[in-house]
Protein backbone atom coordinates (compact mmCIF):
# COMPACT_ATOMS: atom_id res chain seq x y z
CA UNK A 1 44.24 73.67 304.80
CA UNK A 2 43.13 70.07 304.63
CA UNK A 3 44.96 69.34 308.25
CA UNK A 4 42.31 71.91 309.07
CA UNK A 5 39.45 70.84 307.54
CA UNK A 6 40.36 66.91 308.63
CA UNK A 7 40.75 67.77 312.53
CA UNK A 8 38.72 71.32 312.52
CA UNK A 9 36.52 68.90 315.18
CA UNK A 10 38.88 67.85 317.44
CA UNK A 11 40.73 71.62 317.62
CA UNK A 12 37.92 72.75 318.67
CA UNK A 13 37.07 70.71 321.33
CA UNK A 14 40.49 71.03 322.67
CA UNK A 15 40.57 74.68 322.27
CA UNK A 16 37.08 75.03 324.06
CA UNK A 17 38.44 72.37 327.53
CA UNK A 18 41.82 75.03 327.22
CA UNK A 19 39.95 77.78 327.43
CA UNK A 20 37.61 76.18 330.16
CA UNK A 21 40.91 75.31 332.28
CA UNK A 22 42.24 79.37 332.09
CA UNK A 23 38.56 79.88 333.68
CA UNK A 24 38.84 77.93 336.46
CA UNK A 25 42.32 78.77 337.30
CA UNK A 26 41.42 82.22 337.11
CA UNK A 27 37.88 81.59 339.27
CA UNK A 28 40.35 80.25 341.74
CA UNK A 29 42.80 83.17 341.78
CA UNK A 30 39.61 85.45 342.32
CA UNK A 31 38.86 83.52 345.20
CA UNK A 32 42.48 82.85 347.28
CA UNK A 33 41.82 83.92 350.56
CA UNK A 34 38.56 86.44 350.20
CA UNK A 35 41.79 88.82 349.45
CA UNK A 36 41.03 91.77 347.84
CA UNK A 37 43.27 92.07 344.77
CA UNK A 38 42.10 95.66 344.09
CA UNK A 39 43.02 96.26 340.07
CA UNK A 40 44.72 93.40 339.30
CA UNK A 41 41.41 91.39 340.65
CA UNK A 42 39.11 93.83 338.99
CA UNK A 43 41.30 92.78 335.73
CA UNK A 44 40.74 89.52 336.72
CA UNK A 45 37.32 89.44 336.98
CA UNK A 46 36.61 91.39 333.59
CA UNK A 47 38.96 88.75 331.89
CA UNK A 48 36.92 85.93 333.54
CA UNK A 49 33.60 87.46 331.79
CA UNK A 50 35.48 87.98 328.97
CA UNK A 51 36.79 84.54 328.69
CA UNK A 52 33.46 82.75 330.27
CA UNK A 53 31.65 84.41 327.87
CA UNK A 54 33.57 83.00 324.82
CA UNK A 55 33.81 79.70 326.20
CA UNK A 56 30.43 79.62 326.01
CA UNK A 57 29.86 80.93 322.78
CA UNK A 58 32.97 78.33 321.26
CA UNK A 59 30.92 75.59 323.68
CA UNK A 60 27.38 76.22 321.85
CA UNK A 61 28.91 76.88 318.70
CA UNK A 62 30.40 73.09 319.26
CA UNK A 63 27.56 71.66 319.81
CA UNK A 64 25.68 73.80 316.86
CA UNK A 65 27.83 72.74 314.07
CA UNK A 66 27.78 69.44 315.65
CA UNK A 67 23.37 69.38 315.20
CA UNK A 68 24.23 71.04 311.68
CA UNK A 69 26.23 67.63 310.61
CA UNK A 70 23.70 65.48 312.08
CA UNK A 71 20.34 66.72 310.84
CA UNK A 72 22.29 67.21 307.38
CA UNK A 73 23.32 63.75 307.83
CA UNK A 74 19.22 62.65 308.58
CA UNK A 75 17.89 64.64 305.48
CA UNK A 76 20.42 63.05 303.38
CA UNK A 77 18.93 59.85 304.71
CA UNK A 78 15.49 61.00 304.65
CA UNK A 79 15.70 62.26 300.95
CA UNK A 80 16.56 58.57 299.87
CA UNK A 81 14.24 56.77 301.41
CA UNK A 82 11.87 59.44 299.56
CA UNK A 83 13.50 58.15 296.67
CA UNK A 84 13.42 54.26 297.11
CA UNK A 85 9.94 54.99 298.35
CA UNK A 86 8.65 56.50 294.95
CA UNK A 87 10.42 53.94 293.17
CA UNK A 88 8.77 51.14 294.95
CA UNK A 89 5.14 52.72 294.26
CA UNK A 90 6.24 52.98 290.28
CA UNK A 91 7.25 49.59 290.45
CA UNK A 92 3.89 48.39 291.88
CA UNK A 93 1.73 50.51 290.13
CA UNK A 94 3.76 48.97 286.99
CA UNK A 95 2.93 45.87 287.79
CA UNK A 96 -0.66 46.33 288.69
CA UNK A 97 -1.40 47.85 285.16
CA UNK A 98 0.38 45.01 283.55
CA UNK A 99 -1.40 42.38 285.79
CA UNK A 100 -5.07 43.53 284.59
CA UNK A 101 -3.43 43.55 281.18
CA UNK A 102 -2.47 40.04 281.62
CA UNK A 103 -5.62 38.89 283.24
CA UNK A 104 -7.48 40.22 280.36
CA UNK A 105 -5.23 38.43 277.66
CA UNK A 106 -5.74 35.11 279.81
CA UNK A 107 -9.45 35.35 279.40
CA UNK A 108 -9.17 36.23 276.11
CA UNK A 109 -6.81 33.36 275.26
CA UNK A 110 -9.08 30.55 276.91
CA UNK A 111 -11.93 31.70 273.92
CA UNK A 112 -8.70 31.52 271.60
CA UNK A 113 -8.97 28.39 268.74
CA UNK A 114 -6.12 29.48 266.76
CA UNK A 115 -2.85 29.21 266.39
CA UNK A 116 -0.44 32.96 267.75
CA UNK A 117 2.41 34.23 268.35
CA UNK A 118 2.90 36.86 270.94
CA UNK A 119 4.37 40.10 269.33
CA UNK A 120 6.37 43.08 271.23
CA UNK A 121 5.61 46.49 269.08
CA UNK A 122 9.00 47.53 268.74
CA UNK A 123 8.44 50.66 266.02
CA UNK A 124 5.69 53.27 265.13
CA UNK A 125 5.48 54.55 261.58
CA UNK A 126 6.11 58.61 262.06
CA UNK A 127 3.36 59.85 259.62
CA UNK A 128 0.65 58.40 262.21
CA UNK A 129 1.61 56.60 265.72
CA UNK A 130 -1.53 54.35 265.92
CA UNK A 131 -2.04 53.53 261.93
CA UNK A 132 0.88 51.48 261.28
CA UNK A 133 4.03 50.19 263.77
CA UNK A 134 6.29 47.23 263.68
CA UNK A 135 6.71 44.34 265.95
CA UNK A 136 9.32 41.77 267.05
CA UNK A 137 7.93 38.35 265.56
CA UNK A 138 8.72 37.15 261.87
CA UNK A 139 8.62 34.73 259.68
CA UNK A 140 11.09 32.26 261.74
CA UNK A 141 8.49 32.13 263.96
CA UNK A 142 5.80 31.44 261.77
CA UNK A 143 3.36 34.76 260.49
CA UNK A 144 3.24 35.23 257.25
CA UNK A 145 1.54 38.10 255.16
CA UNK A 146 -2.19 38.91 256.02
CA UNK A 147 -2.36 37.45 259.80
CA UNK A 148 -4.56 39.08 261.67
CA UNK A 149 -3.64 40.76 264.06
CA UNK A 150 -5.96 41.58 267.52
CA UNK A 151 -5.68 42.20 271.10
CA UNK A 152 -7.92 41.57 274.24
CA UNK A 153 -10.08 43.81 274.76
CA UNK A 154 -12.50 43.71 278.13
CA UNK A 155 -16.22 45.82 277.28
CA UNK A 156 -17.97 48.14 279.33
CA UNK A 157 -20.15 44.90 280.70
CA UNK A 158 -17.08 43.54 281.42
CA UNK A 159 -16.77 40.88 279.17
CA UNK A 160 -13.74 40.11 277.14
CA UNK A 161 -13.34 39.63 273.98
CA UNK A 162 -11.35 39.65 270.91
CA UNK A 163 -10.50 42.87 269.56
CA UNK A 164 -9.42 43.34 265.94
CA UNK A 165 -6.28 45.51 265.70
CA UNK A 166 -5.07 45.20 262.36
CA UNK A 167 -3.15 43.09 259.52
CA UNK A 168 0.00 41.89 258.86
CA UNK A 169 1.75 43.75 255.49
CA UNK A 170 5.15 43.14 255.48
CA UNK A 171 7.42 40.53 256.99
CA UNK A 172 10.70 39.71 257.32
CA UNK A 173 13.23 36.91 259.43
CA UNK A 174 12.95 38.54 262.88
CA UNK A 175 10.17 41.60 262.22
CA UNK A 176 6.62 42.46 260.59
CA UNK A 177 4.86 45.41 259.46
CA UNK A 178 1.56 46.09 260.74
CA UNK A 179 -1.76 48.51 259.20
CA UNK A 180 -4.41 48.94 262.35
CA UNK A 181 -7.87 49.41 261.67
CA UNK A 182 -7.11 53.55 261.14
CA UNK A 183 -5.31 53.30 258.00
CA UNK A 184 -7.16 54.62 254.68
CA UNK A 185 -6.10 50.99 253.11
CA UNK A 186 -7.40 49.02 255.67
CA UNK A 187 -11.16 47.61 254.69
CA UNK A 188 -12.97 45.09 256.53
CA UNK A 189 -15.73 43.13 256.20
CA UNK A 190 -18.11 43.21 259.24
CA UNK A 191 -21.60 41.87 260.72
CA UNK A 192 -24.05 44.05 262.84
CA UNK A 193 -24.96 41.45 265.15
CA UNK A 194 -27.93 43.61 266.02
CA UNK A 195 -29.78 42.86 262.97
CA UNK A 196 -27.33 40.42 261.00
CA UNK A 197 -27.22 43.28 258.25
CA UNK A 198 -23.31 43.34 256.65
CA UNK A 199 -21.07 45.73 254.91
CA UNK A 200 -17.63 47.48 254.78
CA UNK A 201 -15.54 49.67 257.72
CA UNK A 202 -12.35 51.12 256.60
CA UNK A 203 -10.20 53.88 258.06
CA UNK A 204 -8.95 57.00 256.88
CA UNK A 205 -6.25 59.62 256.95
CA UNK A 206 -7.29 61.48 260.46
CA UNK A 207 -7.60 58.25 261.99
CA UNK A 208 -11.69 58.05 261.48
CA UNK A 209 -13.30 54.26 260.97
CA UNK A 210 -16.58 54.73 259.03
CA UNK A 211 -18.36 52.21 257.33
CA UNK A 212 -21.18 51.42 254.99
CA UNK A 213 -23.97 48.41 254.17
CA UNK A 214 -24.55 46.53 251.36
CA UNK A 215 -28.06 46.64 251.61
CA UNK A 216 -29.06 50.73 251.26
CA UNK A 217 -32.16 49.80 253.08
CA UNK A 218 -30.41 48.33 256.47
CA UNK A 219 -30.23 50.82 259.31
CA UNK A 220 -28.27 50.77 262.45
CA UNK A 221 -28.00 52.74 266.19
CA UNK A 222 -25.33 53.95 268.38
CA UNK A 223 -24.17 51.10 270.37
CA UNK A 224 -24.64 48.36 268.09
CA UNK A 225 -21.91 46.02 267.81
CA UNK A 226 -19.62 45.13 264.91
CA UNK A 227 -18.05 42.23 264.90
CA UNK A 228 -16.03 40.67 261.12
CA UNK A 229 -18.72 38.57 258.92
CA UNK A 230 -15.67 36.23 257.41
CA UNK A 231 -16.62 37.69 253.74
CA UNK A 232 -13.31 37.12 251.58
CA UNK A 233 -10.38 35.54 252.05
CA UNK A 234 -8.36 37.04 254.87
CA UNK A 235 -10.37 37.85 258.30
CA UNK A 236 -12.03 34.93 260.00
CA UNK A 237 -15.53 35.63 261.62
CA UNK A 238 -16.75 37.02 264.12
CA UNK A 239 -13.95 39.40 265.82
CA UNK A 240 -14.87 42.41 268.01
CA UNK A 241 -14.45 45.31 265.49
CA UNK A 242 -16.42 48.02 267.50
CA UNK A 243 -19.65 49.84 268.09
CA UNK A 244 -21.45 52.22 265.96
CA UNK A 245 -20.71 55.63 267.52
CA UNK A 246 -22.65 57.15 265.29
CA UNK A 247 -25.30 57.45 262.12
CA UNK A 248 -24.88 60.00 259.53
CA UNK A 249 -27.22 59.94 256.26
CA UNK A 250 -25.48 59.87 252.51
CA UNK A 251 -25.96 62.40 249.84
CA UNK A 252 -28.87 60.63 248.37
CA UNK A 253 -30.61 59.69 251.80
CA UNK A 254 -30.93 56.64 250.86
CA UNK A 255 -28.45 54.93 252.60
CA UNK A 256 -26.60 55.60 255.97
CA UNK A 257 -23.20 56.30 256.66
CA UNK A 258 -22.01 55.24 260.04
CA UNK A 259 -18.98 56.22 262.28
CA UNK A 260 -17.46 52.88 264.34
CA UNK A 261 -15.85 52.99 268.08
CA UNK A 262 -12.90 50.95 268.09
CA UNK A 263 -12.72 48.26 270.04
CA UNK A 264 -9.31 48.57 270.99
CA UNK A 265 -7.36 51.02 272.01
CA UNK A 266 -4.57 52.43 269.53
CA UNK A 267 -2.96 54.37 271.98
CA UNK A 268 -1.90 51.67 274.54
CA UNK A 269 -0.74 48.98 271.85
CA UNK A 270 2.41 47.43 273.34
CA UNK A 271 2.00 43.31 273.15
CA UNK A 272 0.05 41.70 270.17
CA UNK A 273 -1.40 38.52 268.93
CA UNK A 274 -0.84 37.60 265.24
CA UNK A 275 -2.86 35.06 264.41
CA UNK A 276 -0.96 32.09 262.53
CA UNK A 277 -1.88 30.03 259.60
């Protein structure tokens, strides 16, 4: 069975140029003279369809399985060029994300005036993806407990800036824990730098930032922008926190309640700046 399969090509040829030799002896028998043969050549000429007729059919068959092998052969080819193809467009569309990633993090670092270190998020806390994760970067290479951590961010005009992300919680040798701005525990001070008026933003369990002022009497509009007012010990000023997305009144209607935009965006946090002492 495998003599077969390995020379099934070349038996078949060979069978198809016998069969084509029988025809033309018998063609020339047919012929000898213009005799008439009577039965025999009657006999003849049926076997000569007969045989003519297969020789053809082995001949085109041939050929066939010979077109079978070679357009099996092209789509083969064909299919992994499709392949390398959509490989090569991944690859460059990877690389065009990550270069207007990296463009924005070059502007961002030229407005930098503080020490970082460049983190890789490495782990996401279960409970809530985009409230707490993990990254690469330690204490051997110089953060400490409350860094800040941020991220460039590039607004709507266009212009980047520095985005707050979160803090730094936990460290160890080679990895720290980080809380983002939609954890319940984180608070920040900010700045509405619409009207200079200050107060708190913190986050909460569904992943809502809302905020309040210190002074009951301040008021605020959708799109202003909140930026940290450097009140305490920990954030330094003026870091993109977000925009107001919206204005709710308190119990008392005295003071106003407002829900914050993020600058950033929790959901496409890969590389980090922590921001070192």
């Amino acid at each position: 069975m495998n003599f077969l399969k390995e020379h099934f090509k070349k038996i078949l040829f060979f069978l198809t140029i016998f069969i084509l030799i029988i025809m033309i002896g018998l063609s020339s028998i047919g012929r000898l003279g213009g005799a008439d043969l009577g039965f025999f050549g009657n006999l003849i000429s049926g076997f000569q369809k007969i045989t003519y007729k297969t020789g053809t059919t082995l001949t085109n068959s041939f050929y066939s399985v010979q077109e079978i092998v070679k357009m099996r052969e092209e789509n083969i080819m064909l299919t992994e060029s499709v392949y390398e193809l959509k490989e090569q467009v991944r690859i460059l569309e990877n690389i065009i994300n990550k270069s207007e990633a990296l463009e924005t993090e070059y502007e961002m670092k030229k407005n930098l005036s503080y020490d970082y270190v460049v983190g890789q998020v490495i782990a996401v806390d279960d409970s809530n993806w985009f409230s707490r994760f993990t990254i690469d970067k330690g204490e051997d290479d110089g953060i400490q407990q409350n860094d800040i951590v941020i991220q460039a961010v590039k607004t709507d005009e266009g212009i980047v800036q520095i985005g707050l992300l979160g803090i730094v919680t936990q460290t160890s040798s080679n990895w720290s824990k980080v809380i983002t701005l939609l954890d319940e525990s984180c608070k920040v001070s900010f700045k509405n730098i619409e009207n200079d008026e200050s107060g708190i933003v913190q986050g909460s369990i569904d992943s809502t930032v809302t905020g309040y002022f210190f002074n009951s009497k301040a008021g605020a509009e959708r799109g202003d922008n909140l930026v940290t007012s450097g009140i305490g010990e920990i954030y330094i000023p003026d870091i993109y926190i977000g925009d107001v997305k919206d204005v709710v009144k308190t119990t008392d209607a005295s003071t106003l309640r407002i829900i914050v935009e993020p600058a950033v965006d929790f959901t496409k946090i890969n590389r980090v700046y922590v921001l070192t002492k």
